[in-house]
C-alpha atoms as a PDB file:
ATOM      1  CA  UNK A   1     111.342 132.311  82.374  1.00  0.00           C
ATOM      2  CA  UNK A   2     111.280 129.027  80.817  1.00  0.00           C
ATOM      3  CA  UNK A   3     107.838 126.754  81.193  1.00  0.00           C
ATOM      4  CA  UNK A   4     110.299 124.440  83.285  1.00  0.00           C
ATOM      5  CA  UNK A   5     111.163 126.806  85.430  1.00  0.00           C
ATOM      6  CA  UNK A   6     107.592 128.783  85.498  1.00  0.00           C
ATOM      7  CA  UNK A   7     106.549 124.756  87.176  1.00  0.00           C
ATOM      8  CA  UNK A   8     109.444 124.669  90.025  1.00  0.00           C
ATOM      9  CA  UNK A   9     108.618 127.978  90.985  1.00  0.00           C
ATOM     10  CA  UNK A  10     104.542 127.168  91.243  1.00  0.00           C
ATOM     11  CA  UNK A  11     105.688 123.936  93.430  1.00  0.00           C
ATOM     12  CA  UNK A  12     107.850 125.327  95.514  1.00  0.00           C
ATOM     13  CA  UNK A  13     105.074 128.469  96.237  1.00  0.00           C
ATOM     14  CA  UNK A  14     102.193 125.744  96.683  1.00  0.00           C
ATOM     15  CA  UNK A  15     104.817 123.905  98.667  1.00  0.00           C
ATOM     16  CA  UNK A  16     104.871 126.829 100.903  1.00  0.00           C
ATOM     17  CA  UNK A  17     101.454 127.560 101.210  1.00  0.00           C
ATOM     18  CA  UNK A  18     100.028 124.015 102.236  1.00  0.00           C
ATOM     19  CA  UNK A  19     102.854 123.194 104.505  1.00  0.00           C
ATOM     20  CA  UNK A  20     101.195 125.741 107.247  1.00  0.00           C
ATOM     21  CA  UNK A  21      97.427 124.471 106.762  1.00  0.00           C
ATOM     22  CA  UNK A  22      98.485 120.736 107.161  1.00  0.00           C
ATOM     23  CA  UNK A  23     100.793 122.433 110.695  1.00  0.00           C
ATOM     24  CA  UNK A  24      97.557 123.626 112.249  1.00  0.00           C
ATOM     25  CA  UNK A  25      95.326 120.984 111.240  1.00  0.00           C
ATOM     26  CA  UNK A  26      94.107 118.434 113.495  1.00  0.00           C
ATOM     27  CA  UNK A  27      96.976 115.893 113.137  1.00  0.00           C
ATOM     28  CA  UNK A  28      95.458 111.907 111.505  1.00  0.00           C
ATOM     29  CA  UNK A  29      92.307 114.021 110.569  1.00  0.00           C
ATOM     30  CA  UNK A  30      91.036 114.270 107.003  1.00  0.00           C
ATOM     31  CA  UNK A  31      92.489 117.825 106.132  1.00  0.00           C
ATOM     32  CA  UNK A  32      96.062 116.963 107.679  1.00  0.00           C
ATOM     33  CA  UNK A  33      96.279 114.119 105.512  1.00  0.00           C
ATOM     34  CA  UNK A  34      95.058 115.832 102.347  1.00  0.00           C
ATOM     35  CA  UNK A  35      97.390 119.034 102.951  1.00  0.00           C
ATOM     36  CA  UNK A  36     100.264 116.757 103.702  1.00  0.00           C
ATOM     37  CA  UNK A  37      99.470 114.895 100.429  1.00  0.00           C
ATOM     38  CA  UNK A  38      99.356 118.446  98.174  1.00  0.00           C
ATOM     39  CA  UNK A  39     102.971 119.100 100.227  1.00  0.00           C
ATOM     40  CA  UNK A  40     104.464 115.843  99.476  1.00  0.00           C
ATOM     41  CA  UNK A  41     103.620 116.009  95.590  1.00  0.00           C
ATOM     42  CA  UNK A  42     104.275 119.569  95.169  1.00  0.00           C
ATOM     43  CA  UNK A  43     107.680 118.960  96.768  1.00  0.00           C
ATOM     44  CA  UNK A  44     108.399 116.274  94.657  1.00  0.00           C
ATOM     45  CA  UNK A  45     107.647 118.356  91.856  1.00  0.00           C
ATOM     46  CA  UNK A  46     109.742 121.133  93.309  1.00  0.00           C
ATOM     47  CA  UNK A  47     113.019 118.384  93.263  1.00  0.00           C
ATOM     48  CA  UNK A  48     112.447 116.699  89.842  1.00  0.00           C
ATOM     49  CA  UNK A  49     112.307 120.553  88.164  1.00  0.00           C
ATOM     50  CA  UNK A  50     115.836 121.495  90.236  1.00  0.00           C
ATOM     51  CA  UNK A  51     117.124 117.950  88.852  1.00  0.00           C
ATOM     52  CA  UNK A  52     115.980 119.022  85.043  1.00  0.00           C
ATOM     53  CA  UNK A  53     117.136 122.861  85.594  1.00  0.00           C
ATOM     54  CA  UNK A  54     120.296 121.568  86.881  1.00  0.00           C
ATOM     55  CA  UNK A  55     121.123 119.511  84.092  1.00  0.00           C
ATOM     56  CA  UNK A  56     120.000 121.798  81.633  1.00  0.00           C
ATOM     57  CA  UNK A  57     121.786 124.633  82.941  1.00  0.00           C
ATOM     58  CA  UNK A  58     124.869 122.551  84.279  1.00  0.00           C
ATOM     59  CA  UNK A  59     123.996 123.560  87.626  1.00  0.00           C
ATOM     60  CA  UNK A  60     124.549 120.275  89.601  1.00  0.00           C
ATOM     61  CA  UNK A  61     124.846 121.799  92.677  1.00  0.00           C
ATOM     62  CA  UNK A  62     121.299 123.003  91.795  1.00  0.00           C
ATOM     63  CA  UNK A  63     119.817 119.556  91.079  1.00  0.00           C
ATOM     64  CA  UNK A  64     121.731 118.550  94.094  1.00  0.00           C
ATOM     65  CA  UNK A  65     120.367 120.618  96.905  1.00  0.00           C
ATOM     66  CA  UNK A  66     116.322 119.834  95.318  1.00  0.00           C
ATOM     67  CA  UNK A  67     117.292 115.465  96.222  1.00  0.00           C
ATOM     68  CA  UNK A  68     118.584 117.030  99.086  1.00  0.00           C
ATOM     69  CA  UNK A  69     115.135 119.104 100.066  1.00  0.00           C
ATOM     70  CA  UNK A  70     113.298 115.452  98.856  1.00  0.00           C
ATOM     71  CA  UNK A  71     114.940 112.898 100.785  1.00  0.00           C
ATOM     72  CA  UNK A  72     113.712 114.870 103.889  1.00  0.00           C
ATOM     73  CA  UNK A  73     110.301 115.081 102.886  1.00  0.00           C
ATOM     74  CA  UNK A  74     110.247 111.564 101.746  1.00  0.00           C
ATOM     75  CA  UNK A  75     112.023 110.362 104.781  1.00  0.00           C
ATOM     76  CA  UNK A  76     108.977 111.710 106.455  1.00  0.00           C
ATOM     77  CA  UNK A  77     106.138 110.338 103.921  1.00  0.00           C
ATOM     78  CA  UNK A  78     107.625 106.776 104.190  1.00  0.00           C
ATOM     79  CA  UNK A  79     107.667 106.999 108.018  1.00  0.00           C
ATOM     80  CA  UNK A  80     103.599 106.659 107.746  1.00  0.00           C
ATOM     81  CA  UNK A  81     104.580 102.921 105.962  1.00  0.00           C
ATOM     82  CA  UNK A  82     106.945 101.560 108.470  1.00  0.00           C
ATOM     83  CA  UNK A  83     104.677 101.930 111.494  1.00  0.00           C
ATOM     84  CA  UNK A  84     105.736  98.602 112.813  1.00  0.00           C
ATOM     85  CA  UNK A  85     109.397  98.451 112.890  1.00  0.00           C
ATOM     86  CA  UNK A  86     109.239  97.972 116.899  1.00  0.00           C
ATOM     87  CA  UNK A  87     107.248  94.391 115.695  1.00  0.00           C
ATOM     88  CA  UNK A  88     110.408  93.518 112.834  1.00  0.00           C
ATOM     89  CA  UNK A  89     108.955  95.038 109.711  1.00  0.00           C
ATOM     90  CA  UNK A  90     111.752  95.893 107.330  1.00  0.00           C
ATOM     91  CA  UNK A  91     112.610  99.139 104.880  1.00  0.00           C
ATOM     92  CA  UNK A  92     111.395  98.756 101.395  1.00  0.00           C
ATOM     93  CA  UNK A  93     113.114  98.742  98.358  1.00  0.00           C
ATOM     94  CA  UNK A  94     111.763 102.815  98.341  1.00  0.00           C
ATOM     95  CA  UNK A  95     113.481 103.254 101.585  1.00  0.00           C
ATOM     96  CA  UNK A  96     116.800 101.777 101.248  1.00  0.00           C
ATOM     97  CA  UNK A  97     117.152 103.380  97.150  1.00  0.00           C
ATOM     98  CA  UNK A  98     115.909 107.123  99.130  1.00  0.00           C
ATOM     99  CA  UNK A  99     118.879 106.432 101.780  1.00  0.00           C
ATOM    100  CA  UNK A 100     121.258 105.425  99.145  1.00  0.00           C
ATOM    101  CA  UNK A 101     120.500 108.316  96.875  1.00  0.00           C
ATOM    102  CA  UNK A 102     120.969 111.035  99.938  1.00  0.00           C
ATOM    103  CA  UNK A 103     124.033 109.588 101.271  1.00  0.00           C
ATOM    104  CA  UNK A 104     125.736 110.346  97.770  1.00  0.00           C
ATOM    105  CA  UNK A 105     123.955 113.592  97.062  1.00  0.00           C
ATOM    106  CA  UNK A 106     124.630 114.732 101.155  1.00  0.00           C
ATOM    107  CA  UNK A 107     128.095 113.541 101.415  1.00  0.00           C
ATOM    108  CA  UNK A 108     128.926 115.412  97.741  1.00  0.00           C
ATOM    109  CA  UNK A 109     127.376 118.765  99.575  1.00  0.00           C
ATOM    110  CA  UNK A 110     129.508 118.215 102.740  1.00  0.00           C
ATOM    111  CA  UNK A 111     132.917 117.015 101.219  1.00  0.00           C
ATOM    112  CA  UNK A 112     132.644 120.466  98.550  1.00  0.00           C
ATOM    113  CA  UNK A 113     131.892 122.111 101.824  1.00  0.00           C
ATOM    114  CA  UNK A 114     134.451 121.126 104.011  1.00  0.00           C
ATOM    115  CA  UNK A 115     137.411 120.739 100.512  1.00  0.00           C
ATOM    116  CA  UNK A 116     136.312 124.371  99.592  1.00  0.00           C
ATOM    117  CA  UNK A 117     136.113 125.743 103.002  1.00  0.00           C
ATOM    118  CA  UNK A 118     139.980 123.965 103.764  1.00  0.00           C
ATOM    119  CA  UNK A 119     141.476 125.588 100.693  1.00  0.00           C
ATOM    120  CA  UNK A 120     140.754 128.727 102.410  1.00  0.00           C
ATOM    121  CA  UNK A 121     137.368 129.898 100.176  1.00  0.00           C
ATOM    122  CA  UNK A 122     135.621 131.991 102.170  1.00  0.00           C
ATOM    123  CA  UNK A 123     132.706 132.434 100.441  1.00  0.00           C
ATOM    124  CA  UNK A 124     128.814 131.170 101.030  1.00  0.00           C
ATOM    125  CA  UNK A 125     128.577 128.515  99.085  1.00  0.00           C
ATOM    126  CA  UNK A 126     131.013 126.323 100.512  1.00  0.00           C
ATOM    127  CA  UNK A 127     129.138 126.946 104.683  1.00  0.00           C
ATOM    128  CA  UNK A 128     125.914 126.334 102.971  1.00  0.00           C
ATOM    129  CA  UNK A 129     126.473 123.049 101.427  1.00  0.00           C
ATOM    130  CA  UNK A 130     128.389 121.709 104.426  1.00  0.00           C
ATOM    131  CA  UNK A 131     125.622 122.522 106.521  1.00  0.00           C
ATOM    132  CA  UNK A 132     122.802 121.325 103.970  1.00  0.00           C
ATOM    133  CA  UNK A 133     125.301 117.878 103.219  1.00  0.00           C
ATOM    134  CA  UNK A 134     125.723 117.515 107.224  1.00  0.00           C
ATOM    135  CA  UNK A 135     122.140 117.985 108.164  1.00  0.00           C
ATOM    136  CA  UNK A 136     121.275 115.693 105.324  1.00  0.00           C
ATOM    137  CA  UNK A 137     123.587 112.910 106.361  1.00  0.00           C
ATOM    138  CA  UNK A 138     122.265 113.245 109.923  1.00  0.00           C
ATOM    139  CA  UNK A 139     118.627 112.107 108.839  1.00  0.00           C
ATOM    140  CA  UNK A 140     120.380 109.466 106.920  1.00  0.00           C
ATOM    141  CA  UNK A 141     121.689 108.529 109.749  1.00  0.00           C
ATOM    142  CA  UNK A 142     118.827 108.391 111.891  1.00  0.00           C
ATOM    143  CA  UNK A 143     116.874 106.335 109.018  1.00  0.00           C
ATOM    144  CA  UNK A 144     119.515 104.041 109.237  1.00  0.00           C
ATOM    145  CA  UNK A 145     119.119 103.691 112.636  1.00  0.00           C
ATOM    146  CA  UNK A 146     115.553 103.480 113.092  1.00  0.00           C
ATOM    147  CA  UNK A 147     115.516 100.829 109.957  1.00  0.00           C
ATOM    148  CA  UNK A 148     118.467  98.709 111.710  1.00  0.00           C
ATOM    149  CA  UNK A 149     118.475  98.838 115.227  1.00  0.00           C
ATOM    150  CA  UNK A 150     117.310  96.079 117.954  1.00  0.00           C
ATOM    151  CA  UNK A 151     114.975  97.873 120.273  1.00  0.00           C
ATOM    152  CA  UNK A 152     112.694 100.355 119.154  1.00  0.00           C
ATOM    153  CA  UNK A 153     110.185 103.173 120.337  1.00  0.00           C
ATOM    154  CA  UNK A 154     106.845 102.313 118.781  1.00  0.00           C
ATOM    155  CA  UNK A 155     106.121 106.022 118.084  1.00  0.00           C
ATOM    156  CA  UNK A 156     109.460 106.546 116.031  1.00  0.00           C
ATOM    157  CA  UNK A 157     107.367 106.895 113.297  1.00  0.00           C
ATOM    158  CA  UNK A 158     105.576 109.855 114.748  1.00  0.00           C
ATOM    159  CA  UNK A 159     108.910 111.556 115.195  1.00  0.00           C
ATOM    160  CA  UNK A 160     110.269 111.097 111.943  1.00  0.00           C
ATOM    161  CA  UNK A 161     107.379 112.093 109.811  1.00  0.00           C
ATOM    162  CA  UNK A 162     107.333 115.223 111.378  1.00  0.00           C
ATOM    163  CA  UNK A 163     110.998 116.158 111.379  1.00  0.00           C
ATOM    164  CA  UNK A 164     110.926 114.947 108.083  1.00  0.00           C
ATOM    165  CA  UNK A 165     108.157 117.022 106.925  1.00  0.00           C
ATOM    166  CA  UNK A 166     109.171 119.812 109.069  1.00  0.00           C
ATOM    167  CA  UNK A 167     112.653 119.385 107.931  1.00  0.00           C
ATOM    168  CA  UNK A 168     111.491 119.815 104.026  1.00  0.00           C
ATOM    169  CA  UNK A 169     109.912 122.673 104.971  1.00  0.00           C
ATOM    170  CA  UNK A 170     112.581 124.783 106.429  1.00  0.00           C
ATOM    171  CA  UNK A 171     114.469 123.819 103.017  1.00  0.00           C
ATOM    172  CA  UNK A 172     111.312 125.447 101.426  1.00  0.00           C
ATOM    173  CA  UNK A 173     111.570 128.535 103.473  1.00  0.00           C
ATOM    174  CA  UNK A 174     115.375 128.826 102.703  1.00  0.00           C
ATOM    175  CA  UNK A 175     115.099 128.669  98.960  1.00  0.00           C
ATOM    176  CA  UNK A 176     112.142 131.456  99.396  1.00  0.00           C
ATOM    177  CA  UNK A 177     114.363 133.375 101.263  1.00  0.00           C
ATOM    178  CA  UNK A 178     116.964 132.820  98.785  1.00  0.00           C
ATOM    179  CA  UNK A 179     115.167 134.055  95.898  1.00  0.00           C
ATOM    180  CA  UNK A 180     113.045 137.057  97.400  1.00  0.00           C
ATOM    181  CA  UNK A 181     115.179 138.250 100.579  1.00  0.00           C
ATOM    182  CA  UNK A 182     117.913 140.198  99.053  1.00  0.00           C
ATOM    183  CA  UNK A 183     118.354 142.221 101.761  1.00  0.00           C
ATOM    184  CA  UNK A 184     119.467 139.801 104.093  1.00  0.00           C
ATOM    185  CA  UNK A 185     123.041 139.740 104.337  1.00  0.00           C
ATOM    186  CA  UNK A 186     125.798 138.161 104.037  1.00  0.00           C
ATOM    187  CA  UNK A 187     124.014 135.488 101.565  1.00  0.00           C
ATOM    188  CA  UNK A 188     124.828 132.206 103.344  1.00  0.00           C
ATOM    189  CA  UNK A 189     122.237 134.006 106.475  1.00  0.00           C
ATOM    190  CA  UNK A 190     120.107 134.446 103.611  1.00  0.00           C
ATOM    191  CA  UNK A 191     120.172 130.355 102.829  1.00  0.00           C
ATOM    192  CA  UNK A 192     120.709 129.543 106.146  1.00  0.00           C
ATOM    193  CA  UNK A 193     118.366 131.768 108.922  1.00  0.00           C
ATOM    194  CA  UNK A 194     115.286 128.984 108.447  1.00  0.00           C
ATOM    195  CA  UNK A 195     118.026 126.399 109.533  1.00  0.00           C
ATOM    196  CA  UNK A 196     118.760 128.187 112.624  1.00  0.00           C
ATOM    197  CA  UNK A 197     115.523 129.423 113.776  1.00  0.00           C
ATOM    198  CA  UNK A 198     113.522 126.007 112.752  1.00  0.00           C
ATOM    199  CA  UNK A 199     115.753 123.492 113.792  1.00  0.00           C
ATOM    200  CA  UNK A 200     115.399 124.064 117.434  1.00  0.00           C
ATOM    201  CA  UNK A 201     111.524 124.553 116.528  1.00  0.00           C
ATOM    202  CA  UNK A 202     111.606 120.846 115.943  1.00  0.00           C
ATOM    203  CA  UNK A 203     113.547 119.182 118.475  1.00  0.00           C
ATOM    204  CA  UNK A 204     111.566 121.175 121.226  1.00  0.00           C
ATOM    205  CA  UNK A 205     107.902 120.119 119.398  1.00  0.00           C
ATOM    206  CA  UNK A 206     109.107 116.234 119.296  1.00  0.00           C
ATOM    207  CA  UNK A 207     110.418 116.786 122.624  1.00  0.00           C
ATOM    208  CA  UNK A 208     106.562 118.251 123.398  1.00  0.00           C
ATOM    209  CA  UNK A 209     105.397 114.726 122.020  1.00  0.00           C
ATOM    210  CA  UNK A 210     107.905 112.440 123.979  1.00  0.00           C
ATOM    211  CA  UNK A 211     106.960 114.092 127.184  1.00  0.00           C
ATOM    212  CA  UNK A 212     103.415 113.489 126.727  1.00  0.00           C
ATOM    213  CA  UNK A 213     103.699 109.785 125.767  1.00  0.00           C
ATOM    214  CA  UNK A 214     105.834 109.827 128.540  1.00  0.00           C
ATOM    215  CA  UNK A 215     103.399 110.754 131.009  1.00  0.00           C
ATOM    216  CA  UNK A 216     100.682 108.597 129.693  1.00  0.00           C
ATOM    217  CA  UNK A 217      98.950 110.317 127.213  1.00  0.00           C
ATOM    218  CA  UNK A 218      97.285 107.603 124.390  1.00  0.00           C
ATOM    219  CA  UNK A 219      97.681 108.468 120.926  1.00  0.00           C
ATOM    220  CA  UNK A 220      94.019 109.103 120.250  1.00  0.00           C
ATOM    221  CA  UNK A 221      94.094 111.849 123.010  1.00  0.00           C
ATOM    222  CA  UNK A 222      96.094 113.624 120.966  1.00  0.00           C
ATOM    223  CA  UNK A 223      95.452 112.618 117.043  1.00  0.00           C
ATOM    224  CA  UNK A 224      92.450 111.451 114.887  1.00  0.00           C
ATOM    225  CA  UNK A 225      92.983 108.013 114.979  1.00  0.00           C
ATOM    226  CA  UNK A 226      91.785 105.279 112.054  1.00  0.00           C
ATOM    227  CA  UNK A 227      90.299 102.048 113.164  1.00  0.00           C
ATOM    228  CA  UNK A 228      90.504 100.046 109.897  1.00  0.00           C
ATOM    229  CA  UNK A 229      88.567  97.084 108.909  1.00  0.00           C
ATOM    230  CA  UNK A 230      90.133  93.568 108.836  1.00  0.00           C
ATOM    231  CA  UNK A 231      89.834  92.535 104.930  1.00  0.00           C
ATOM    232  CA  UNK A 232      89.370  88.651 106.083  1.00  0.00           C
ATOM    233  CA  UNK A 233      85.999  89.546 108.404  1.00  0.00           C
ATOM    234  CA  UNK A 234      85.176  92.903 107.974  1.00  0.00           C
ATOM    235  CA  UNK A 235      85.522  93.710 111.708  1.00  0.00           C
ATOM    236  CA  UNK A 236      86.698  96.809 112.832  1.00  0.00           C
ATOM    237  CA  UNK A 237      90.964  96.214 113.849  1.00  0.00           C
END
C-alpha cells in the first residue's frame, strides 16, 4: 500500500469512528462541535486522497465519487455559516464554487449511469453512479434552493447540516462496505445498502425536528445554545 493510500484509508476509518460520537452527543454542545470538526477534516482528507489516487491511477471515477462524498459533507459544514438566509444573507464565494463543482462531478456520475445503463450494460457500476450522481444533484438542488428562494424557514440551516453530515456519512459507510463486505452480493447492494437503509433514517429524524418546531418547541429546549458577545459593547447578543 502506498503512503497515499495508507492516509485515505486512516481518514476514511477516523471518518467512521467520530461520525457516531458527534450523533449521540448533545447537539451545539462542546463535544458535538469538536467531533463534527475531526469528521469534517478527516472527510476532507478522505476526498483530496481519492482525487490524488484517482489521478495517479487513472481512476477518475475514483476521484469522482470522493467530490461527490465532500460536497455533502461540506454542504452541511457551510449550512452552520448561512444561518440567516430567512433575513437576505447571500452564499459565499465557498458555496456557489462547492455547488458548481458537484453539479459537474454529479451530473458526470448520472449521465455514465443512465448512457451505460441505456446501451444495455448491466453491470454495477453503471446503477451505482446513477444513484450516487442523482442523489448528489438532489442536494444541489436543494442548496440552490435554499440559497435562491424568496421565503424561507429560519431553521433550514438545521436541516441541511444534518442531512448533509448525515448524508456524508452513509457515503462513508458505503465505501466501508465496499472494501470489507465481500460477501454481500450482487456488488452494487454492496455500494448501495447504506443508501437504502439511511436515507429514510434521515428524512424521518428531520421530520422528528420539524414536528417539534412545529409544536412550539424553542431551539434551546432542544440544543446547547451560544449567546455570543456583541464586539461593539461587550454585551451578551
Amino acid at each position: 500500500m502506498s503512503p497515499l493510500l495508507i492516509l485515505h484509508a486512516l481518514a476514511g476509518f477516523l471518518a467512521l469512528v467520530v461520525a457516531p460520537l458527534a450523533m449521540v452527543a448533545r447537539k451545539g454542545g462542546d463535544w458535538h462541535r469538536r467531533w463534527g470538526k475531526v469528521y469534517f477534516y478527516a472527510m476532507a482528507v478522505v476526498a483530496a486522497t481519492a482525487i490524488a489516487l484517482g489521478v495517479v491511477k487513472n481512476n477518475w471515477l475514483m476521484a469522482m465519487v470522493g467530490v461527490f462524498s465532500f460536497q455533502l459533507v461540506a454542504s452541511g459544514y457551510r449550512a452552520l455559516f448561512l444561518k440567516k438566509l430567512h433575513e437576505g444573507q447571500r452564499p459565499g464565494v465557498w458555496d456557489k464554487t462547492i455547488m458548481g463543482a458537484a453539479i459537474l462531478v454529479n451530473g458526470g456520475l448520472f449521465m455514465w449511469g443512465l448512457i451505460h445503463l441505456l446501451l444495455g450494460h448491466k453491470q454495477s457500476g453503471p446503477i451505482i453512479f446513477l444513484v450516487f450522481g442523482a442523489i448528489g444533484l438532489l442536494f444541489v438542488w436543494r442548496d440552490f434552493q435554499r440559497f435562491y428562494k424568496t421565503s424561507h424557514d429560519k431553521r433550514e440551516w438545521l436541516y441541511a447540516h444534518m442531512s448533509g453530515f448525515l448524508g456524508g456519512y452513509i457515503a462513508t459507510v458505503s465505501a466501508f462496505s465496499a472494501v470489507n463486505l465481500d460477501m454481500i452480493k450482487p456488488m452494487w447492494l454492496q455500494w448501495l445498502w447504506p443508501t437504502v437503509i439511511g436515507s429514510p433514517l434521515i428524512v424521518l429524524w428531520v421530520s422528528y425536528y420539524r414536528k417539534k418546531f412545529t409544536s412550539g418547541r424553542r431551539s434551546r429546549d432542544l440544543f446547547d445554545i451560544r449567546i455570543g458577545r456583541s464586539r461593539s459593547n461587550g454585551r451578551r447578543a
